[in-house]
PDB file of N, CA and C in Angstrom:
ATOM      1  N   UNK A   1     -13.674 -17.379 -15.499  1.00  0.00           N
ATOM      2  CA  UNK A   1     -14.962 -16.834 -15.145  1.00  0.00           C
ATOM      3  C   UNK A   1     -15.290 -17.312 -13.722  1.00  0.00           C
ATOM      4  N   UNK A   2     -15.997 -16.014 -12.799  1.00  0.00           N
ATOM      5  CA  UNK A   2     -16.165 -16.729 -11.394  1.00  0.00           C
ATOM      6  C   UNK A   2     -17.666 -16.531 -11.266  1.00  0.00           C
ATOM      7  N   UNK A   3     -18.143 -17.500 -10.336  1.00  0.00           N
ATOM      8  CA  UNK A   3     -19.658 -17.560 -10.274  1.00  0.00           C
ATOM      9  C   UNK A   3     -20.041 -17.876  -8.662  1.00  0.00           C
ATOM     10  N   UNK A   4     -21.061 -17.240  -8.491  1.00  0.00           N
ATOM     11  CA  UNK A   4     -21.814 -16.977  -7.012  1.00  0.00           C
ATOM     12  C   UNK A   4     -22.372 -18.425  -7.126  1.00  0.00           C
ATOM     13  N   UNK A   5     -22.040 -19.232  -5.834  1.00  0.00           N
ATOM     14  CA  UNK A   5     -23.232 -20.793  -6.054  1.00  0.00           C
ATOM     15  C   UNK A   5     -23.560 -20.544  -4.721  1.00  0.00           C
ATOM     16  N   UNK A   6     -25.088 -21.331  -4.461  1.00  0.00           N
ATOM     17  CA  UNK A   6     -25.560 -21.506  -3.175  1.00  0.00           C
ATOM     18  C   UNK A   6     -25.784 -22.609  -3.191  1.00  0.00           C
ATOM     19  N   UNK A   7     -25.124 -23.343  -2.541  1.00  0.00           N
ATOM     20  CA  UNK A   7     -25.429 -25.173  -2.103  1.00  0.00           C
ATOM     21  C   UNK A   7     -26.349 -25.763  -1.431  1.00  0.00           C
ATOM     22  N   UNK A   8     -27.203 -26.616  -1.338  1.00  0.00           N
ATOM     23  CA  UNK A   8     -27.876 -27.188  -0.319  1.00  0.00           C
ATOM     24  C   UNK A   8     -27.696 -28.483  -0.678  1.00  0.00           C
ATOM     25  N   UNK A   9     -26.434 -28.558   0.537  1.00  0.00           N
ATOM     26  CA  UNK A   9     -26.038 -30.173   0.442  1.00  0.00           C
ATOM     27  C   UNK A   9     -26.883 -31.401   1.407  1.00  0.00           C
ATOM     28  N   UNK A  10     -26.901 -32.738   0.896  1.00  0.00           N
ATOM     29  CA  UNK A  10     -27.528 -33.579   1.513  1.00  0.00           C
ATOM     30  C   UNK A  10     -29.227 -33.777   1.038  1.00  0.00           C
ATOM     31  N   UNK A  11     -29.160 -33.631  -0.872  1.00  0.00           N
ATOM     32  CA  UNK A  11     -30.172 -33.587  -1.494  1.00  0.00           C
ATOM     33  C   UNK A  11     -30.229 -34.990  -1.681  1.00  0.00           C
ATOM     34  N   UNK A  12     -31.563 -35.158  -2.812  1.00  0.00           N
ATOM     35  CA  UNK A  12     -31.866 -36.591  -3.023  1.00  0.00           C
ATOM     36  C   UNK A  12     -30.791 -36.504  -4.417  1.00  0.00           C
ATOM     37  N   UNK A  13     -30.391 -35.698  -5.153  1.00  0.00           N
ATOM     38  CA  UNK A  13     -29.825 -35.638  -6.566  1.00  0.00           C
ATOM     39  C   UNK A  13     -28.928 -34.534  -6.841  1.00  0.00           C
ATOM     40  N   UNK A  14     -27.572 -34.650  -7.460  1.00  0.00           N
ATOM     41  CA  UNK A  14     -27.205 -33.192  -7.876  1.00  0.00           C
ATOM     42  C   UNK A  14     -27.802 -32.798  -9.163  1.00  0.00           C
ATOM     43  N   UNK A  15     -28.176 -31.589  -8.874  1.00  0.00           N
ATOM     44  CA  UNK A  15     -29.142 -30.277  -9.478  1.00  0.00           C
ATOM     45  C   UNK A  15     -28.750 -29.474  -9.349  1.00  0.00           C
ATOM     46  N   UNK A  16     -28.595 -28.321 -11.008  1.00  0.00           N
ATOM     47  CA  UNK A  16     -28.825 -27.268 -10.825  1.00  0.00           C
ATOM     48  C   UNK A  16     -30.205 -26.225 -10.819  1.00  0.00           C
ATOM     49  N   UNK A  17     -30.615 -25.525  -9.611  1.00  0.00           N
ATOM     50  CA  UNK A  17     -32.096 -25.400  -9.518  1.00  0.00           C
ATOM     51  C   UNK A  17     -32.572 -23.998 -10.315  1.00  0.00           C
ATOM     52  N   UNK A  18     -31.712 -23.291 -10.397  1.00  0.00           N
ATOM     53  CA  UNK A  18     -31.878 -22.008 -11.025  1.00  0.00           C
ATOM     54  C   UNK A  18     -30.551 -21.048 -10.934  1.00  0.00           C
ATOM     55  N   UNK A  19     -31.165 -20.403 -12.051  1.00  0.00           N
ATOM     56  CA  UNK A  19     -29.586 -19.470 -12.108  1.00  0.00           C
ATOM     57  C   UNK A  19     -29.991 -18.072 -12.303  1.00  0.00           C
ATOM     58  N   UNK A  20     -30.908 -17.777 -11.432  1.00  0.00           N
ATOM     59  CA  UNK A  20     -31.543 -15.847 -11.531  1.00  0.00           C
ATOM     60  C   UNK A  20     -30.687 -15.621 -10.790  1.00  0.00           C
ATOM     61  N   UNK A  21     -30.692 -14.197 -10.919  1.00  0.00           N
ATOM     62  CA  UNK A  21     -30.200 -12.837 -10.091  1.00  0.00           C
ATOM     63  C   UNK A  21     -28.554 -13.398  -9.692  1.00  0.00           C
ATOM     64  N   UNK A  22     -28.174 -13.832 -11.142  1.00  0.00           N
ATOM     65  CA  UNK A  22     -26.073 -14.427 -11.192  1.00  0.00           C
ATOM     66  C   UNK A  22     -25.599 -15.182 -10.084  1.00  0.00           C
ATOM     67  N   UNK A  23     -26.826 -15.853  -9.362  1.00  0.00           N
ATOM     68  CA  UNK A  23     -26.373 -16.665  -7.998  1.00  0.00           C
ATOM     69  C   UNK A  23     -26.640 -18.071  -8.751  1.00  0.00           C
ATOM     70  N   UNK A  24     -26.028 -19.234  -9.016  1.00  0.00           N
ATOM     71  CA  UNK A  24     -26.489 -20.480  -9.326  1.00  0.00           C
ATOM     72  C   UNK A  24     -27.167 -21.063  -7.787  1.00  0.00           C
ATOM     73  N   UNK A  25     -28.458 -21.725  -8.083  1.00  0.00           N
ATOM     74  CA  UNK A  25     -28.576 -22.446  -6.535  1.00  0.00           C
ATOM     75  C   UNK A  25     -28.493 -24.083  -6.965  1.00  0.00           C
ATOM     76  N   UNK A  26     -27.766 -24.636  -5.964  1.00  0.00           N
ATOM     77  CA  UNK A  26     -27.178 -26.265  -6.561  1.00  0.00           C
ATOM     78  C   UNK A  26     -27.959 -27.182  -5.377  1.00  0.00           C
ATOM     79  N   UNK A  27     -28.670 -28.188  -5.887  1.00  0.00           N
ATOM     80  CA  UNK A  27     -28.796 -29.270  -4.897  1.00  0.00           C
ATOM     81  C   UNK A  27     -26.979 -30.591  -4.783  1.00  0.00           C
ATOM     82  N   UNK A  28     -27.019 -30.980  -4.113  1.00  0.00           N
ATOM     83  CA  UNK A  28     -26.028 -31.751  -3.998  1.00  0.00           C
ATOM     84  C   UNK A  28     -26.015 -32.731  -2.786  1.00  0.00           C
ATOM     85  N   UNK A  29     -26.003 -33.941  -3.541  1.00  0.00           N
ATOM     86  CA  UNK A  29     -26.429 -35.076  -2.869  1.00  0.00           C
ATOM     87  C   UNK A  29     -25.750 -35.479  -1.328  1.00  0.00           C
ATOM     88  N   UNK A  30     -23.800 -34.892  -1.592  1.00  0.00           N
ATOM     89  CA  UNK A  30     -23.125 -35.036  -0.286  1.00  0.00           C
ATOM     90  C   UNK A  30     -23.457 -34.358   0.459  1.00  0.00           C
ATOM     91  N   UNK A  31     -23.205 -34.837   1.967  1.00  0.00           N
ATOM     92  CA  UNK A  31     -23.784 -33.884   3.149  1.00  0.00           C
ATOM     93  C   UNK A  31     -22.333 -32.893   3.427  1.00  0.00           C
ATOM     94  N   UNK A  32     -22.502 -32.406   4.264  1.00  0.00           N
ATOM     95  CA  UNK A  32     -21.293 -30.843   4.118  1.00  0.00           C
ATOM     96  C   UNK A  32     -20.555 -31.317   5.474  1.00  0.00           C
ATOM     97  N   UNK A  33     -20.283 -32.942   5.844  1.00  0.00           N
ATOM     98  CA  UNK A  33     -19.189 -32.516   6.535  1.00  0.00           C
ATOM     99  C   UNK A  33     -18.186 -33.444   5.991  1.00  0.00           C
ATOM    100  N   UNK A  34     -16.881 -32.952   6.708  1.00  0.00           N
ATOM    101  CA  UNK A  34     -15.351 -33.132   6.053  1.00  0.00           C
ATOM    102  C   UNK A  34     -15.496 -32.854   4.554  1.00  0.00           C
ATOM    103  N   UNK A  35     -15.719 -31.620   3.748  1.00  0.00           N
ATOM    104  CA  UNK A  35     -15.901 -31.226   2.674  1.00  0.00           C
ATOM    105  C   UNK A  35     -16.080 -32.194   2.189  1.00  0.00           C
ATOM    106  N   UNK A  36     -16.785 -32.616   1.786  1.00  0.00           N
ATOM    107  CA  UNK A  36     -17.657 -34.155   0.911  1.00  0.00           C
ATOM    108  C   UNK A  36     -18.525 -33.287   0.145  1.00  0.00           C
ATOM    109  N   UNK A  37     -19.277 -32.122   0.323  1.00  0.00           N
ATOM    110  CA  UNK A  37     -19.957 -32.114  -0.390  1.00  0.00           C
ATOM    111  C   UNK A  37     -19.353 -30.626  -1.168  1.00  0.00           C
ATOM    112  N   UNK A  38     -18.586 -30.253  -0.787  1.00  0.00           N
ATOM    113  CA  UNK A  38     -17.491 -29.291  -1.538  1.00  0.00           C
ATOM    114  C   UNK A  38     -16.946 -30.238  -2.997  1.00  0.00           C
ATOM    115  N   UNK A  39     -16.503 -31.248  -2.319  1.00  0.00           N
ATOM    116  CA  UNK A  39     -15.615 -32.315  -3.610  1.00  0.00           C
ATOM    117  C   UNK A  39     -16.767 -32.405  -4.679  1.00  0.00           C
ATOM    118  N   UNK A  40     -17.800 -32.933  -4.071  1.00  0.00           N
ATOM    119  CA  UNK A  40     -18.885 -33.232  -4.957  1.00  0.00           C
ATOM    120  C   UNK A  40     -19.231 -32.075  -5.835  1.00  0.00           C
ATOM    121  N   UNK A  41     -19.556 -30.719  -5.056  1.00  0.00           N
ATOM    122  CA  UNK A  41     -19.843 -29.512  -6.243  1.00  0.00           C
ATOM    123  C   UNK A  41     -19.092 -29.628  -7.211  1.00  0.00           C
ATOM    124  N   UNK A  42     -17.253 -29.622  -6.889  1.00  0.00           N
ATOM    125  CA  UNK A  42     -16.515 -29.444  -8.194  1.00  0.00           C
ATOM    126  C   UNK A  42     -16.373 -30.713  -8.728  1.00  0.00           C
ATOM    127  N   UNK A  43     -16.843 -31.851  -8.969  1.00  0.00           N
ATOM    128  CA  UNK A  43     -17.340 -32.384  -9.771  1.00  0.00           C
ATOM    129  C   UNK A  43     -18.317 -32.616 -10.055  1.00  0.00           C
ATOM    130  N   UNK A  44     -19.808 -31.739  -9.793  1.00  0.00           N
ATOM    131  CA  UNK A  44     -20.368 -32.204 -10.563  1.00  0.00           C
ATOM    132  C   UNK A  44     -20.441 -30.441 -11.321  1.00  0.00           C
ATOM    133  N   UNK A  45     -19.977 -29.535 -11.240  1.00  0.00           N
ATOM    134  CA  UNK A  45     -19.933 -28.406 -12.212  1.00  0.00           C
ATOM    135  C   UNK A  45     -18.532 -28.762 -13.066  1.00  0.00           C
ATOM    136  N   UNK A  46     -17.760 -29.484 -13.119  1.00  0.00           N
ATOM    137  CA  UNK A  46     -16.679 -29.988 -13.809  1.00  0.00           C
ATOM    138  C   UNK A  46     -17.514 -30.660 -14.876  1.00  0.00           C
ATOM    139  N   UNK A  47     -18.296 -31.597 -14.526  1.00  0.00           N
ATOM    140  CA  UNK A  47     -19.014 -32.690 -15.361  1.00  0.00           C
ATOM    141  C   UNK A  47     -19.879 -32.233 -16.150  1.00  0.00           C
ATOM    142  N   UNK A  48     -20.835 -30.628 -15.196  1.00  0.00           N
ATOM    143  CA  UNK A  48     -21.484 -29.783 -15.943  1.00  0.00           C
ATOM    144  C   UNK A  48     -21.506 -29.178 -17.615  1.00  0.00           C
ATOM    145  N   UNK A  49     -20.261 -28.082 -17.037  1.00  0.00           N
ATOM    146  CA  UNK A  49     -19.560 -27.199 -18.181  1.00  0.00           C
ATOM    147  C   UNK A  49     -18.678 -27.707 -18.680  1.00  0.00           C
ATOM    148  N   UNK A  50     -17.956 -28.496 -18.578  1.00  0.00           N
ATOM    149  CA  UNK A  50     -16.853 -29.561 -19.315  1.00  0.00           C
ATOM    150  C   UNK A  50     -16.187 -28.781 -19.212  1.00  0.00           C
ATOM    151  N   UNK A  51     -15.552 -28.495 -18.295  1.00  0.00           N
ATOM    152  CA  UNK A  51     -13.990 -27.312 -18.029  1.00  0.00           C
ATOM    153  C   UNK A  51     -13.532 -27.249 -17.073  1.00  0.00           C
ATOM    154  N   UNK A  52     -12.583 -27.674 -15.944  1.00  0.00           N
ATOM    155  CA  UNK A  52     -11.972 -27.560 -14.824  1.00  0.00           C
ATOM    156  C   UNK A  52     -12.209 -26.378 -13.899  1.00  0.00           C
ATOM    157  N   UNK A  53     -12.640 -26.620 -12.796  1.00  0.00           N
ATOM    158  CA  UNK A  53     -13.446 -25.948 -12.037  1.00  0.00           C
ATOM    159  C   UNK A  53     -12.454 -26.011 -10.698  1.00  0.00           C
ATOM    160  N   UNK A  54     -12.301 -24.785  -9.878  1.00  0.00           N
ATOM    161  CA  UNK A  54     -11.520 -24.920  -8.733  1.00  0.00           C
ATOM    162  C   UNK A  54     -13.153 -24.162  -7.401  1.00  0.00           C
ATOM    163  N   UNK A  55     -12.864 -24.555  -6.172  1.00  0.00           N
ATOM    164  CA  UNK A  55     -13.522 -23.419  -5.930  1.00  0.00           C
ATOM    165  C   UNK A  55     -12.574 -22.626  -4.852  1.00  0.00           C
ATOM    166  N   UNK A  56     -13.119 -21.227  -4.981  1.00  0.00           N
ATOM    167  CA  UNK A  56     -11.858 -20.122  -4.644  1.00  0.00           C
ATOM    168  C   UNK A  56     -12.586 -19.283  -3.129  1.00  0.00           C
ATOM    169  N   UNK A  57     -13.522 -19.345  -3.078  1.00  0.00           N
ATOM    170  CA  UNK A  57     -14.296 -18.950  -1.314  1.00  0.00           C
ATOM    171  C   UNK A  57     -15.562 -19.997  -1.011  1.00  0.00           C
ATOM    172  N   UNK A  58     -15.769 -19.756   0.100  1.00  0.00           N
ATOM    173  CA  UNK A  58     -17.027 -19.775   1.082  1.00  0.00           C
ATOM    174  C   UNK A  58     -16.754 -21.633   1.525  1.00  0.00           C
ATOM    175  N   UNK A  59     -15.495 -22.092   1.584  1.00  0.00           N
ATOM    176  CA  UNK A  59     -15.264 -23.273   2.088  1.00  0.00           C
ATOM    177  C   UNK A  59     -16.400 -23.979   3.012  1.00  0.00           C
ATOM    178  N   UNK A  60     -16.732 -22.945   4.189  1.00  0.00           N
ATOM    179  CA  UNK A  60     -17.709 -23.776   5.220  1.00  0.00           C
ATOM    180  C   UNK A  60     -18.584 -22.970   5.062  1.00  0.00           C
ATOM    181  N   UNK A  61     -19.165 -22.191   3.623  1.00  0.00           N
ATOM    182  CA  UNK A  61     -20.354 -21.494   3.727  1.00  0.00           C
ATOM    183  C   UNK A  61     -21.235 -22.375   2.796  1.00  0.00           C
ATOM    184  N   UNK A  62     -22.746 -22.011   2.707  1.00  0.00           N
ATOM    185  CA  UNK A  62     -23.306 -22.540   1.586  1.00  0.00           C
ATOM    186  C   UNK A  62     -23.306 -21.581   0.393  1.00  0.00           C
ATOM    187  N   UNK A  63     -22.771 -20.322   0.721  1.00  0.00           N
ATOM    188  CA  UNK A  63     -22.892 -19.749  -0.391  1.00  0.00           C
ATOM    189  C   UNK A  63     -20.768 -19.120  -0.894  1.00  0.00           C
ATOM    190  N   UNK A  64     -21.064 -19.839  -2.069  1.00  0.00           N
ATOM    191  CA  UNK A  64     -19.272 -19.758  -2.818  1.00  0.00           C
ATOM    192  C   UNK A  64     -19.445 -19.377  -4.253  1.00  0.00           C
ATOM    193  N   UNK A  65     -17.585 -19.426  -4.120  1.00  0.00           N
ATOM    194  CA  UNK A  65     -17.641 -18.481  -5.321  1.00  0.00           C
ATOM    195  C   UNK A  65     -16.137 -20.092  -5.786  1.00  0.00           C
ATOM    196  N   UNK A  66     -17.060 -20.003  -7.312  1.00  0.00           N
ATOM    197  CA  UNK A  66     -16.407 -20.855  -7.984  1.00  0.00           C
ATOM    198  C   UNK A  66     -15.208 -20.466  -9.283  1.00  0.00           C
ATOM    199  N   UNK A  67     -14.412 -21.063  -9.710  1.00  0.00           N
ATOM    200  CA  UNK A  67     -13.879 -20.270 -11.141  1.00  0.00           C
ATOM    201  C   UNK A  67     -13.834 -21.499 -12.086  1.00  0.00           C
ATOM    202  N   UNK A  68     -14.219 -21.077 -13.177  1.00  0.00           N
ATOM    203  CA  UNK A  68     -14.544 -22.331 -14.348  1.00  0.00           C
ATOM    204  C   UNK A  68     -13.127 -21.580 -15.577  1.00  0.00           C
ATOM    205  N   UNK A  69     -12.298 -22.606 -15.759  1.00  0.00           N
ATOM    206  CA  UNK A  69     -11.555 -21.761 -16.820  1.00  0.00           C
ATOM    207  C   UNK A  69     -11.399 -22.130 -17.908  1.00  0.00           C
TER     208      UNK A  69
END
């Protein structure tokens, strides 16, 4: 299964803030450089859904596309 996320890294907490209109929006505590806060999404949606999580676009975007399998 693949899913639309929008990140806003360099929060006080990882959060998921809402999940309308099939976009998840994620707080996430790492800041976004040298993917730090990429690593951090896929673990903390790993830790989430309890299922191995890769992510498959938007590397230097805030908005990606994840696959949970």
């Amino acid at each position: 299964m693949r899913i639309t996320v929008h990140v806003k890294p360099s929060s006080n907490k990882n959060v998921i803030i809402s999940t309308g209109g099939g976009v998840y929006k994620i707080n996430i505590k790492a800041p976004c450089k040298e993917g730090k806060a990429n690593l951090e999404l896929v673990k903390f949606l790993t830790k989430e859904f309890k299922k191995p999580v890769k992510l498959v676009s938007g590397f230097k975007s805030k908005i990606k596309v994840v696959e949970i399998d």
